[in-house]
N, C-alpha and C. Protein backbone atom coordinates (compact mmCIF):
# COMPACT_ATOMS: atom_id res chain seq x y z
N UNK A 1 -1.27 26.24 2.61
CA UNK A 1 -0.78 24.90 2.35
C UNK A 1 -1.99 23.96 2.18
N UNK A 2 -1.87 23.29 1.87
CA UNK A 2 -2.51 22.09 1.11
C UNK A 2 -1.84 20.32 0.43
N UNK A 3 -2.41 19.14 1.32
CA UNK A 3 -2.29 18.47 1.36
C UNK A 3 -3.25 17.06 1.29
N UNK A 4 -2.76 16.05 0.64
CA UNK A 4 -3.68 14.96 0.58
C UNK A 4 -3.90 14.34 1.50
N UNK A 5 -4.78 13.93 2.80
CA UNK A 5 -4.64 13.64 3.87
C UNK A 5 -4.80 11.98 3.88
N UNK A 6 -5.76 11.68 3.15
CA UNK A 6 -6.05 10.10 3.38
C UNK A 6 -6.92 9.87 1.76
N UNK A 7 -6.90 8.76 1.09
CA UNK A 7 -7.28 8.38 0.04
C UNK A 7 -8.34 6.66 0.57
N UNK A 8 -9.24 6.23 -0.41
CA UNK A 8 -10.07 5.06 0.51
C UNK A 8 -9.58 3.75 -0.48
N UNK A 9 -9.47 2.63 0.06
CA UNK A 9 -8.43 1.60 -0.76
C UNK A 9 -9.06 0.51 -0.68
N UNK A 10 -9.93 -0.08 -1.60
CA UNK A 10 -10.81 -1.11 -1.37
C UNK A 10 -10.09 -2.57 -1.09
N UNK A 11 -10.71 -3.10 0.11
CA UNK A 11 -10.70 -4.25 0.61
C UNK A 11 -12.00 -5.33 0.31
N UNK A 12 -11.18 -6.34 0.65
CA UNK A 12 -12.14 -7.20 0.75
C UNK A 12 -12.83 -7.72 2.70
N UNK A 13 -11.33 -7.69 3.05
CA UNK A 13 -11.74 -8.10 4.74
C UNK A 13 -10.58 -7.00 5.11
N UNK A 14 -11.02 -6.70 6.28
CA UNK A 14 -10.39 -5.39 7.30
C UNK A 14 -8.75 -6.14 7.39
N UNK A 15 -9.36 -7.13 8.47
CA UNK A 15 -7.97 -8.03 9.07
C UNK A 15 -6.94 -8.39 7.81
N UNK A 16 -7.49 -9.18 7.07
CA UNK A 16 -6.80 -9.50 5.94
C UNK A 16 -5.58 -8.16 5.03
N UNK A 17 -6.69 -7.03 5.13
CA UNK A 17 -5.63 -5.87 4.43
C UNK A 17 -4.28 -5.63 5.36
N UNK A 18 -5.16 -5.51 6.80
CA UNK A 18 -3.77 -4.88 7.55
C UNK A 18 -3.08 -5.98 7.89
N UNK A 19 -2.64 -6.93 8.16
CA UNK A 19 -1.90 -8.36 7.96
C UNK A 19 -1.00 -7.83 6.34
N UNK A 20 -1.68 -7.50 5.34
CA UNK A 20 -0.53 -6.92 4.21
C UNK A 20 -0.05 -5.86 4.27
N UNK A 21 -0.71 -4.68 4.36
CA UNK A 21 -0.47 -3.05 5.04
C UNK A 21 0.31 -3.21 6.46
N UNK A 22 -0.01 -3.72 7.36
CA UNK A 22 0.99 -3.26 8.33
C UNK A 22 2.67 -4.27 8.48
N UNK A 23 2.27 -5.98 8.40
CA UNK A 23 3.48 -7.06 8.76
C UNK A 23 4.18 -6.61 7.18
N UNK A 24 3.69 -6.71 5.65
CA UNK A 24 4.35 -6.48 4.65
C UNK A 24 5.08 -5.67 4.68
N UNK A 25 4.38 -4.58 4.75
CA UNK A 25 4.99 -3.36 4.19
C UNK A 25 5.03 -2.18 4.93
N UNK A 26 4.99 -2.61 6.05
CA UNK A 26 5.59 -1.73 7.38
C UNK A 26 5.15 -0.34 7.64
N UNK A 27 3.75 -0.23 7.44
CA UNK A 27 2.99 1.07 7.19
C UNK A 27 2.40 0.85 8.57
N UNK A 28 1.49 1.85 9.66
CA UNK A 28 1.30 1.74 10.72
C UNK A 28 -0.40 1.89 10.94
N UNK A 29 -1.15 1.30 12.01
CA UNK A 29 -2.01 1.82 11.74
C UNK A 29 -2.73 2.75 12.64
N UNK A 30 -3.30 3.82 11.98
CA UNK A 30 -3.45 5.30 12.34
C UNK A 30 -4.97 5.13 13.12
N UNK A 31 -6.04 4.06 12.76
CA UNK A 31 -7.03 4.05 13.54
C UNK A 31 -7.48 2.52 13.09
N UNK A 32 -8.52 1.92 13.94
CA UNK A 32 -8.95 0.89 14.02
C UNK A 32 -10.05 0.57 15.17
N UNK A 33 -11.56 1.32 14.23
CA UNK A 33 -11.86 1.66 15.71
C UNK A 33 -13.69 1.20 14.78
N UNK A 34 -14.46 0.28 15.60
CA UNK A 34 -15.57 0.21 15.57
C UNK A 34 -17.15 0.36 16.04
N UNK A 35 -17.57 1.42 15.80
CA UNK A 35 -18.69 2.62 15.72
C UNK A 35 -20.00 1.32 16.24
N UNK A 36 -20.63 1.80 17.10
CA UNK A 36 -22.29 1.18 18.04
C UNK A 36 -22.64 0.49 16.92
N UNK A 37 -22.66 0.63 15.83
CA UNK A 37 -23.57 0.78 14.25
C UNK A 37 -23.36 -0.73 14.44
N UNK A 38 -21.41 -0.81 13.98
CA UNK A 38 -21.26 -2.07 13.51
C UNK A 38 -20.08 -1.54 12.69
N UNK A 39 -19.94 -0.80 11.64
CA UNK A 39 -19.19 -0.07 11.26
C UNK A 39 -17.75 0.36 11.29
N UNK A 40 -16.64 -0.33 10.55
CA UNK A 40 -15.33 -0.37 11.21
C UNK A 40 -14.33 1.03 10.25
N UNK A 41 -14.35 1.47 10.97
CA UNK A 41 -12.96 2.48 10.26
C UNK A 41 -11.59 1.94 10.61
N UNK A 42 -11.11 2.08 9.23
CA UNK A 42 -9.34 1.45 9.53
C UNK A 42 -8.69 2.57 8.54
N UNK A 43 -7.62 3.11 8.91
CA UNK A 43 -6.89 3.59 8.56
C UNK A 43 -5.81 3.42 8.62
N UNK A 44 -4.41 3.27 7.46
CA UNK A 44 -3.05 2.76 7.70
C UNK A 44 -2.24 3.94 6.79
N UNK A 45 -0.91 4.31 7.64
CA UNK A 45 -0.21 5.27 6.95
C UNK A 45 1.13 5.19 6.97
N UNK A 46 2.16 5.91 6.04
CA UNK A 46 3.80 5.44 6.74
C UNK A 46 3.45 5.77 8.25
N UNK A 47 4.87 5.44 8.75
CA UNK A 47 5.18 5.49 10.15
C UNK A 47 5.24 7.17 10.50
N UNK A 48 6.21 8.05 9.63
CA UNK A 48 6.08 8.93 9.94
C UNK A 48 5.64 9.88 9.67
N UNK A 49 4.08 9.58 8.86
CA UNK A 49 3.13 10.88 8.60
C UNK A 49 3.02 10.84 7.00
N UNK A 50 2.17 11.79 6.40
CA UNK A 50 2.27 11.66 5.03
C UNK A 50 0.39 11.25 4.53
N UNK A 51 -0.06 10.65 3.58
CA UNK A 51 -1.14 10.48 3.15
C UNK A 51 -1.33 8.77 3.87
N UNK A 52 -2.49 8.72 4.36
CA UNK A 52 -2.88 7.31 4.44
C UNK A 52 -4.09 6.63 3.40
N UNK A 53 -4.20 5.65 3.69
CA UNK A 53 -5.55 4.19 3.08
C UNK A 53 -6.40 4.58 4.07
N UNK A 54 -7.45 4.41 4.13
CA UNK A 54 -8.44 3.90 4.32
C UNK A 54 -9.06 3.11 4.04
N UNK A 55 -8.51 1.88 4.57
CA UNK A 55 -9.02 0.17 3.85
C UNK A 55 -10.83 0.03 3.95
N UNK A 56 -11.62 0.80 3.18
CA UNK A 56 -12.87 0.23 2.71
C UNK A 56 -13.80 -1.07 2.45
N UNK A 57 -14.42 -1.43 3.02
CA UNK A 57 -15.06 -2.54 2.54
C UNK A 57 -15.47 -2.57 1.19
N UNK A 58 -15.39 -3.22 0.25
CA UNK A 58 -15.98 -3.09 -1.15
C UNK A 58 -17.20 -3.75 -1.30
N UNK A 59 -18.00 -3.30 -2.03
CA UNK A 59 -19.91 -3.78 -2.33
C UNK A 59 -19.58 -4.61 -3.17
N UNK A 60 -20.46 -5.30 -3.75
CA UNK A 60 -20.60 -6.21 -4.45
C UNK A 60 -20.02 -5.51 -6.13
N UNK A 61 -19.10 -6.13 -6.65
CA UNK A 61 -18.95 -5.29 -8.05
C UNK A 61 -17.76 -4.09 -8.07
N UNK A 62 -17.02 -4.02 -6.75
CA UNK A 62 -16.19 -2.66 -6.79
C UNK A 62 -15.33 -3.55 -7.04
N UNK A 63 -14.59 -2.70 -7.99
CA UNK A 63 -13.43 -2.87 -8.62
C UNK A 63 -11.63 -3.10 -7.38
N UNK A 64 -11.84 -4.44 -6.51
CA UNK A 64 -11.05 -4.42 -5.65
C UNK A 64 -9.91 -5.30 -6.35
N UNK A 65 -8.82 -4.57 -6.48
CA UNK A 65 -8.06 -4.84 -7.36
C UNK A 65 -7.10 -4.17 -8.47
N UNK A 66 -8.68 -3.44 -9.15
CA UNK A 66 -8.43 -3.20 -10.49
C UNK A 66 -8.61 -1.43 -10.29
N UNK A 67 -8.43 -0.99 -9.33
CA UNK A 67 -8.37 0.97 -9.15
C UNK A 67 -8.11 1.38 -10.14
N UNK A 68 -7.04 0.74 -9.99
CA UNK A 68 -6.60 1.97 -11.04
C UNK A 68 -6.10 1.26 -12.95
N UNK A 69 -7.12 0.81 -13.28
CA UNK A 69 -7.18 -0.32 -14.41
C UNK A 69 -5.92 -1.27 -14.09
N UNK A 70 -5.09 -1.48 -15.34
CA UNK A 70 -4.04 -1.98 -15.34
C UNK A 70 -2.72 -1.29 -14.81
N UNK A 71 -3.06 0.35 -14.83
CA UNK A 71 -1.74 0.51 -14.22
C UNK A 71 -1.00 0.98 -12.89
N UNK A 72 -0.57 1.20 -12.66
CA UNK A 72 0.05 1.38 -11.49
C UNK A 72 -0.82 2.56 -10.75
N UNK A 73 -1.27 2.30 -9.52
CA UNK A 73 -2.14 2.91 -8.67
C UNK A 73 -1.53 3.80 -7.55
N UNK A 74 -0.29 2.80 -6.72
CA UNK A 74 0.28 3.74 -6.07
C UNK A 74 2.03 3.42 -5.67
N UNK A 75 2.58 4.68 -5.55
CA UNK A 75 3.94 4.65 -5.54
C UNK A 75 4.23 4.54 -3.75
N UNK A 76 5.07 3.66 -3.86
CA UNK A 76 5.73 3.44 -2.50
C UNK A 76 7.13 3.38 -2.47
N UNK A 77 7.43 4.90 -0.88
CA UNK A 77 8.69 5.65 -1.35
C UNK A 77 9.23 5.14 -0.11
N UNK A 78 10.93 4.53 -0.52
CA UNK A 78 11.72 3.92 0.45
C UNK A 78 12.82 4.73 0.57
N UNK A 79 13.62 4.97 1.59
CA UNK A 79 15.22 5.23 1.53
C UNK A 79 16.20 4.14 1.48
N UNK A 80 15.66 2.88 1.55
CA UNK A 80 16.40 1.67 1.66
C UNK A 80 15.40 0.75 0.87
N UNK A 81 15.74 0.50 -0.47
CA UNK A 81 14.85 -0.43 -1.43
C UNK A 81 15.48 -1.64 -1.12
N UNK A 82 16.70 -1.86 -0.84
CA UNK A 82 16.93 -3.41 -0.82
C UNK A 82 16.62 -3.89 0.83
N UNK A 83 16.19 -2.98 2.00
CA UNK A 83 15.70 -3.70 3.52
C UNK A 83 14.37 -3.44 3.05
N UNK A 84 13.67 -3.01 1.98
CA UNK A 84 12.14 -2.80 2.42
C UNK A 84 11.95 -3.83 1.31
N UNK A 85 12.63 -4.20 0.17
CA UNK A 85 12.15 -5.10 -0.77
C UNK A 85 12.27 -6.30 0.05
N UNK A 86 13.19 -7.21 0.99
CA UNK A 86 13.70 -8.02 1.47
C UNK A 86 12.31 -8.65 2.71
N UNK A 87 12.08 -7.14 3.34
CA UNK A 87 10.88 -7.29 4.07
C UNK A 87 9.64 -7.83 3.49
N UNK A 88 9.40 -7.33 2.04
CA UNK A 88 8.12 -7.79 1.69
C UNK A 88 8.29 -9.11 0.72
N UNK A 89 9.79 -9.28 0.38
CA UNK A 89 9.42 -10.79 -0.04
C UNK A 89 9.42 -11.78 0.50
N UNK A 90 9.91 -11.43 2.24
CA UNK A 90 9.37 -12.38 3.08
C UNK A 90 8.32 -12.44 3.64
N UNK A 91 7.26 -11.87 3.52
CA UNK A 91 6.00 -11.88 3.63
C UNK A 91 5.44 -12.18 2.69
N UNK A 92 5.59 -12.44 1.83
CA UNK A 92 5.71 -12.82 0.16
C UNK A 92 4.56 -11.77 -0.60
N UNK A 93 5.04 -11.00 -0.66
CA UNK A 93 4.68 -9.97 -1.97
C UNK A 93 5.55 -10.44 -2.66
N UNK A 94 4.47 -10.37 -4.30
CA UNK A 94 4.37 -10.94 -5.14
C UNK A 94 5.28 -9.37 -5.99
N UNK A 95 6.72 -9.49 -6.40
CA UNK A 95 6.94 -8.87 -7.41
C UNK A 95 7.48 -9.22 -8.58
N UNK A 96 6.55 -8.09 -9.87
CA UNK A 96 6.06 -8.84 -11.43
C UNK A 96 7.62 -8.69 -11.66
N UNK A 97 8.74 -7.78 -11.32
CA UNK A 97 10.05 -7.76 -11.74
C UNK A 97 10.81 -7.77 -11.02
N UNK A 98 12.22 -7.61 -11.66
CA UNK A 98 13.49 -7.69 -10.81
C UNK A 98 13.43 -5.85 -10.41
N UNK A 99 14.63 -5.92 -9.23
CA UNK A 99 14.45 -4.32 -9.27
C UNK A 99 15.37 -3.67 -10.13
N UNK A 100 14.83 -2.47 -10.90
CA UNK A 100 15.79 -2.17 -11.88
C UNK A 100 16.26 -0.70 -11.56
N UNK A 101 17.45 0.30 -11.92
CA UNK A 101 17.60 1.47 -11.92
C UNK A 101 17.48 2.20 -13.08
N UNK A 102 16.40 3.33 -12.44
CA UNK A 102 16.44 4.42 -13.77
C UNK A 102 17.06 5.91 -13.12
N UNK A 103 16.42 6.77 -14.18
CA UNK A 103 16.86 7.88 -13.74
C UNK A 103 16.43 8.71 -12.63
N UNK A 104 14.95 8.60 -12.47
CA UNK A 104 14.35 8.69 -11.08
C UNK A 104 14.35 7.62 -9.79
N UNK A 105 15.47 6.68 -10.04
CA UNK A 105 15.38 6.00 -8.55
C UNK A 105 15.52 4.23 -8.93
N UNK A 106 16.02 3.86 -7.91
CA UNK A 106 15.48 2.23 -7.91
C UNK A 106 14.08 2.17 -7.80
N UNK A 107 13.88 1.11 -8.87
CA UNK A 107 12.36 0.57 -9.01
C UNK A 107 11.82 -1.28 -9.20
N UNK A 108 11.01 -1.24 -8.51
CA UNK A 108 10.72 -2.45 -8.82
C UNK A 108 8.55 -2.45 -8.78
N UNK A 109 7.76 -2.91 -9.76
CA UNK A 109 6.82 -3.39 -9.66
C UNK A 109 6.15 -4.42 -8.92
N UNK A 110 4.97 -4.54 -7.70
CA UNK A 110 4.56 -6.07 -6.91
C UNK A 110 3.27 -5.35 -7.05
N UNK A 111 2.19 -6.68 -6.60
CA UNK A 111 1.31 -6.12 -6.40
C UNK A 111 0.80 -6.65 -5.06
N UNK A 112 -0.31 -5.57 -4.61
CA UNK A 112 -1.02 -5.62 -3.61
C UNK A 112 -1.39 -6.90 -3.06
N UNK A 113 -2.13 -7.60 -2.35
CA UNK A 113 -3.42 -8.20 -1.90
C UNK A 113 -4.02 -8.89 -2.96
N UNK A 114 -5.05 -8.07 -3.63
CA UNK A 114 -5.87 -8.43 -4.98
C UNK A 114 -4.98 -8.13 -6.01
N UNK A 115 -4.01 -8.00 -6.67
CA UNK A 115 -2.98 -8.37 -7.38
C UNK A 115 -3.06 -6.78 -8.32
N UNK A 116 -3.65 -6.22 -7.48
CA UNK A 116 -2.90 -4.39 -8.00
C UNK A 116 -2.01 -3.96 -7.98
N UNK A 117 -1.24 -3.17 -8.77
CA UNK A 117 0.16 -2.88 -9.38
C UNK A 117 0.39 -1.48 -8.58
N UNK A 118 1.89 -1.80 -7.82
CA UNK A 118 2.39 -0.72 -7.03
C UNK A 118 3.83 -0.78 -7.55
N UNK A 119 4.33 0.23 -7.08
CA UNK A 119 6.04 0.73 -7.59
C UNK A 119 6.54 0.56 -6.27
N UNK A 120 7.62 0.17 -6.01
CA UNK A 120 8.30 0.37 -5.05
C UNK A 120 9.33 1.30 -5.22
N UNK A 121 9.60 2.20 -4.58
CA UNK A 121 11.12 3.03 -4.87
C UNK A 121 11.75 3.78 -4.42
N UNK A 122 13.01 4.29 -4.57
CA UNK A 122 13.82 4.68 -3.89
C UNK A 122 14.58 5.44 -5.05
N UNK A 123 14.19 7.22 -4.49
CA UNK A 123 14.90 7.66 -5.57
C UNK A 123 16.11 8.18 -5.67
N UNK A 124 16.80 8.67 -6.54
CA UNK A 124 17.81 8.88 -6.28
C UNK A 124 18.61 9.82 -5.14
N UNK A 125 19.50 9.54 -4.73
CA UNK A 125 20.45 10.53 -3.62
C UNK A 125 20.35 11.85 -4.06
N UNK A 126 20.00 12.97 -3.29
CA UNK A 126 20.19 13.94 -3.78
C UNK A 126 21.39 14.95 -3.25
């Protein structure tokens, strides 16, 4: 077996990401822990397991924002799109549409923090 364990998700400030990652969008966080150095590791993941962020500090010039160019960077999977959409537009995530149904699921487009493009969704009943 083989699995994606954690991916690194550029930030600008630590606090600032998880204030959107954890109160938004109800993801948990898996570590938060700062090294003699100075050095902060943060890690945030669903609640119950699966691939996490690793909210990164970004250097001068990293593309925080723009990952994954213009399009959609990462999919976020709900069983309840209308309590998890409800959650994040009261925290006010910003979404570019209404939510619409296709054939793979309710969907709706918001973006991140730095105004990167995520899916929200919920796919169909099986």
């Amino acid at each position: 077996m083989i699995r994606l364990r954690d991916v690194t998700f550029l930030v600008h400030d630590h606090d600032e990401a998880l204030t959107f990652f954890v109160d938004a969008l109800g993801l948990t966080v898996r570590q938060d822990e700062t090294f003699p150095d100075g050095w902060r590791r943060v890690v945030v993941g669903p609640p119950d397991g699966g691939t996490g962020l690793v909210l990164a500090l970004a250097g001068d010039g990293a593309p925080v924002g723009r990952q994954a160019g213009g399009d959609v960077a990462f999919f976020l999977e709900t069983d309840d799109f209308a309590d998890q959409h409800a959650r994040m537009t009261r925290h006010g995530v910003r979404f570019r549409e209404e939510p619409r149904h296709e054939t793979y699921g309710t969907v709706a487009v918001f973006e991140d923090l730095y105004g990167g493009a995520w899916d929200l969704i919920e796919p169909p009943a099986r």
